[in-house]
Protein backbone atom coordinates (compact mmCIF):
# COMPACT_ATOMS: atom_id res chain seq x y z
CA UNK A 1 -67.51 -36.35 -50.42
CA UNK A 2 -70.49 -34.45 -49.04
CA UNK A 3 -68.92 -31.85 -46.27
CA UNK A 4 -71.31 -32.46 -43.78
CA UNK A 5 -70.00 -36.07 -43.39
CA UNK A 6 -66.73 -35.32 -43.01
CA UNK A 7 -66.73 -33.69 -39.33
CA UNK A 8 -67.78 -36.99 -38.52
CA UNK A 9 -65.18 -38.27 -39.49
CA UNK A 10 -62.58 -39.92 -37.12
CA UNK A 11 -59.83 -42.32 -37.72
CA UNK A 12 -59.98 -44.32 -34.82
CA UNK A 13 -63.39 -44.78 -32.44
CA UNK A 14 -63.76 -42.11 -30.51
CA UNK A 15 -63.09 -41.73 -26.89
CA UNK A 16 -65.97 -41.46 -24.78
CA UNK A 17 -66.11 -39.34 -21.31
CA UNK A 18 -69.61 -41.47 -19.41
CA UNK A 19 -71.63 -38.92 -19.25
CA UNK A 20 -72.71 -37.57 -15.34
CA UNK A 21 -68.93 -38.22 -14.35
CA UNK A 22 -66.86 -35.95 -12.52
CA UNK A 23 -64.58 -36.76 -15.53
CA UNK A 24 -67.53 -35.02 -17.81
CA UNK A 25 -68.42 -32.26 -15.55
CA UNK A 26 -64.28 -31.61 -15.72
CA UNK A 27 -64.59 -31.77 -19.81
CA UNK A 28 -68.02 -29.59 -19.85
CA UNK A 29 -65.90 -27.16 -17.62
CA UNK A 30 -62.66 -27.08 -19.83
CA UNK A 31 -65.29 -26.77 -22.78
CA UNK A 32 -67.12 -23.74 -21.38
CA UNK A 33 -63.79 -22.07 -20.30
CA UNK A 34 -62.55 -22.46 -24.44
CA UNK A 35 -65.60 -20.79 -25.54
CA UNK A 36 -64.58 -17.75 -23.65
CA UNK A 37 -61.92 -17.73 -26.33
CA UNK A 38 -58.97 -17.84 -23.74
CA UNK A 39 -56.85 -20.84 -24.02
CA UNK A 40 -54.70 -19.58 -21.96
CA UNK A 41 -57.21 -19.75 -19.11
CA UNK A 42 -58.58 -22.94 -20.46
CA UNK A 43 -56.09 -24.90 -19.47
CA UNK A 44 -55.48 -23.97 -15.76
CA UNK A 45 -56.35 -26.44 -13.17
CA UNK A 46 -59.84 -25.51 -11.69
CA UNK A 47 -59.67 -24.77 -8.04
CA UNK A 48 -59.92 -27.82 -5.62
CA UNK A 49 -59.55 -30.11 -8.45
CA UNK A 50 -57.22 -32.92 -8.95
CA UNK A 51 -54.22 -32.38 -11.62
CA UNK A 52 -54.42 -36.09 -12.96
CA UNK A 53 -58.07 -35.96 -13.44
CA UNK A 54 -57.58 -32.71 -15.34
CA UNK A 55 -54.56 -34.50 -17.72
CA UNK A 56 -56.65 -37.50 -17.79
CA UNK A 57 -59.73 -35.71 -18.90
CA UNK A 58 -57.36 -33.15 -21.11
CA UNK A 59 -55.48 -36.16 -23.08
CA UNK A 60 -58.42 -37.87 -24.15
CA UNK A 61 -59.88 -34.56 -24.99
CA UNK A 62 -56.84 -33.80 -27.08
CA UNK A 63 -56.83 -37.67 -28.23
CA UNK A 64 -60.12 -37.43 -29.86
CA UNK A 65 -59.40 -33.74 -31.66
CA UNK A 66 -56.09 -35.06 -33.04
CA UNK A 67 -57.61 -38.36 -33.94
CA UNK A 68 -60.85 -36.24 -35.70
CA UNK A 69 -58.09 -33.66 -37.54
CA UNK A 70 -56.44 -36.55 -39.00
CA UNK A 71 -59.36 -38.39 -39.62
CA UNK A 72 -60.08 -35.72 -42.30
CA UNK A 73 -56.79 -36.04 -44.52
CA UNK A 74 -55.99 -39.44 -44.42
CA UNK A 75 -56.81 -40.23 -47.97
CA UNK A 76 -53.96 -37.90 -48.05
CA UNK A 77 -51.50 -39.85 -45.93
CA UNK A 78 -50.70 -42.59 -48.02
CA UNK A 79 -48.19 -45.26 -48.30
CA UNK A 80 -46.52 -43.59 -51.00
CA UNK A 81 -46.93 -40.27 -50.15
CA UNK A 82 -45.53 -40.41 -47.02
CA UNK A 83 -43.41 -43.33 -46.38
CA UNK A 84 -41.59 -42.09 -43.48
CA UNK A 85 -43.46 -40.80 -40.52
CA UNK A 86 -41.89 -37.52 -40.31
CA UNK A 87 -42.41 -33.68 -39.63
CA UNK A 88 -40.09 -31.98 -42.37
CA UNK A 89 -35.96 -33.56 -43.49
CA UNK A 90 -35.19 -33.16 -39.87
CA UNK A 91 -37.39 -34.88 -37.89
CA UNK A 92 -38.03 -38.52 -38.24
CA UNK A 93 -40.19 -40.63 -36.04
CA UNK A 94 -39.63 -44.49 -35.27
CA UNK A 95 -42.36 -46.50 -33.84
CA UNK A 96 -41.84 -48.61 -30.87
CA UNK A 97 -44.27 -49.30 -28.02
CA UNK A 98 -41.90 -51.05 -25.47
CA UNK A 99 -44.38 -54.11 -25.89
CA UNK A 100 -45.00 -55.68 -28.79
CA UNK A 101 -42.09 -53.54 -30.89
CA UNK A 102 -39.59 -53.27 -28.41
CA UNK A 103 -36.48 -51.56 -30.77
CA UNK A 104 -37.77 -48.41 -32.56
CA UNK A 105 -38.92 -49.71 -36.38
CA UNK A 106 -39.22 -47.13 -39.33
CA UNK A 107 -42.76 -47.16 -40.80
CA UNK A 108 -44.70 -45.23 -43.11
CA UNK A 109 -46.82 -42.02 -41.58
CA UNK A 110 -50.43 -44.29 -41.85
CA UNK A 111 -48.66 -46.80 -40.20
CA UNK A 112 -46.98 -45.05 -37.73
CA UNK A 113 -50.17 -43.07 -36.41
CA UNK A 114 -52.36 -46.07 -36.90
CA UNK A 115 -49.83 -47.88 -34.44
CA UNK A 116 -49.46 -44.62 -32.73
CA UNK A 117 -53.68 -43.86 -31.92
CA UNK A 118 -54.32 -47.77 -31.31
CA UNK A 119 -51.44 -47.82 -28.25
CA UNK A 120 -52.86 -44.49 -27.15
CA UNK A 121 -56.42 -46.24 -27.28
CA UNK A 122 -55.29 -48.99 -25.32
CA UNK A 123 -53.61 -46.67 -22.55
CA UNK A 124 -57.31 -44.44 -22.13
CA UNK A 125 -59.06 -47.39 -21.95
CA UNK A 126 -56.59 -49.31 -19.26
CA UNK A 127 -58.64 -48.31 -15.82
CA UNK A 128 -54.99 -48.97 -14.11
CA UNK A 129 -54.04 -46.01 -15.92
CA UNK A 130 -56.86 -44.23 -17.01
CA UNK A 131 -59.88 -44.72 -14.08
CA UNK A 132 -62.70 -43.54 -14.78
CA UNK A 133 -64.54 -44.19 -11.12
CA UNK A 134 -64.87 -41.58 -8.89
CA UNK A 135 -62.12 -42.77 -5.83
CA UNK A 136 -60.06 -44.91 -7.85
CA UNK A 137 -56.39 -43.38 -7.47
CA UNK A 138 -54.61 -43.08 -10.65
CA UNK A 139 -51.24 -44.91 -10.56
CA UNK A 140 -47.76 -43.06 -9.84
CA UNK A 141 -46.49 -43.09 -12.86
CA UNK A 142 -49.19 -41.61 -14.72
CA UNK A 143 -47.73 -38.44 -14.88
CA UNK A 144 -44.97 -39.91 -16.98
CA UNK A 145 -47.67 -42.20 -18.77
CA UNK A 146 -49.84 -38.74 -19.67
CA UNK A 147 -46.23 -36.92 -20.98
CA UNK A 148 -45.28 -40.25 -23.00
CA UNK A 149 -49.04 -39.91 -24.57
CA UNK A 150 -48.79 -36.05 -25.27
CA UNK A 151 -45.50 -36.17 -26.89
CA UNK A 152 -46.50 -38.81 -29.40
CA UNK A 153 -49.29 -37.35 -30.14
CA UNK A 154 -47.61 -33.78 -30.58
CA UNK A 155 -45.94 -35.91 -33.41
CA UNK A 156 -49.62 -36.31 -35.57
CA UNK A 157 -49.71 -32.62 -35.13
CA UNK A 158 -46.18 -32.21 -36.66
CA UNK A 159 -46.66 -34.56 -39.18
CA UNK A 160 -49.94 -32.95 -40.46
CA UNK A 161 -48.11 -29.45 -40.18
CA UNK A 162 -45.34 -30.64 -42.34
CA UNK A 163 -46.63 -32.61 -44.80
CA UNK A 164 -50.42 -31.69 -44.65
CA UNK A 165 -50.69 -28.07 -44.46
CA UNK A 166 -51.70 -27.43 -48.15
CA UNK A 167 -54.68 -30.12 -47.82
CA UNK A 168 -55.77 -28.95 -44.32
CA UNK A 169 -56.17 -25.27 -46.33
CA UNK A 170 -58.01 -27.11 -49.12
CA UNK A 171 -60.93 -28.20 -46.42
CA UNK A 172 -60.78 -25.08 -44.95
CA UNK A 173 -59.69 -26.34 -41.58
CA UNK A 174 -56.58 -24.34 -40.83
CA UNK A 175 -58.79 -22.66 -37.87
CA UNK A 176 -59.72 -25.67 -36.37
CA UNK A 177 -56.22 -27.28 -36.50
CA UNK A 178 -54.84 -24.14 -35.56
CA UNK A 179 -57.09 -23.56 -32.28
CA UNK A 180 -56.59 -27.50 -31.32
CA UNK A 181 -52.66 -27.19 -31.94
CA UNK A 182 -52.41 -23.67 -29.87
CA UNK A 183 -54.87 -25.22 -27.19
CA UNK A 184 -52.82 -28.33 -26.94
CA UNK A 185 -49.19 -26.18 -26.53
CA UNK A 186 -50.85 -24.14 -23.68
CA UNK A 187 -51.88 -27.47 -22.10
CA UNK A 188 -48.67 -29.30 -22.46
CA UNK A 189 -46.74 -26.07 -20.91
């Protein structure tokens, strides 16, 4: 595989901001703010702005980097190389989306985030949830919604960590998983 093609590389379609949003001006702003280096500072709320437009716009941000990070190892997250979704003998993750798999089912890692990035999918692209006009209110519980999303996905993270690691050195993209990882603890804190 040719290195160039692999940035491109994600494992489920990406999420896309429209472009000329408030939604993108939010993301250009949280994108300018990283490139100062402090992700600390990145991830405060910009003044006068709206705290679930900033999760909304941060979760598919943080969607789309997890979903491009693990995009790059899957031929490494096999069936058979990881049966159990899990991040290391103690932690063990059962799938269940409360709507089609009501009680918690083991799976293999692939399965698990495949099941794991397509119900995230669906949630960012539900405008009940997720609106994307200007006006539109977001719903009340989608600060529960946003916490449900970030803790499953803090489970891709773990699970590349754990199991990963060694292949994620191979590409040479322990800085990049790094950053993302540190960005996203800031965030969710």
């Amino acid at each position: 595989l040719v290195s160039g093609s692999r940035s491109s590389k994600t494992f489920k379609p990406k999420k896309n901001i429209p472009e000329g949003s408030h939604q993108y001006e939010l993301l250009k702003h949280a994108e300018a703010t990283l490139g100062s280096g402090n992700l600390r500072q990145a991830v405060m709320l910009p003044e006068g702005e709206d705290l679930n437009e900033w999760i909304a716009v941060n979760t598919v941000d943080f969607f789309n980097q997890i979903n491009m990070l693990y995009g790059t190892i899957t031929e490494f997250c096999t069936e058979s190389s990881c049966p159990v979704m899990s991040a290391g003998p103690r932690y063990e993750y059962h799938w269940a989306d409360g709507t089609n798999i009501k009680k918690p089912i083991k799976c293999s890692a692939p399965k698990y985030i495949d099941y794991l990035m397509t119900w995230v999918q669906d949630q960012l692209d539900d405008e009940t949830l997720f609106p994307s006009k200007i006006g539109v209110p977001f719903p009340k519980n989608f600060m529960s919604v946003a916490k449900t999303i970030l803790k499953r996905l803090f489970r891709v993270y773990a699970h590349i960590y754990h199991q990963h690691f060694d292949s994620v050195m191979r590409l040479q993209e322990e800085a990049h998983l790094n950053t993302s990882f540190q960005h996203f603890i800031f965030f969710v804190q």
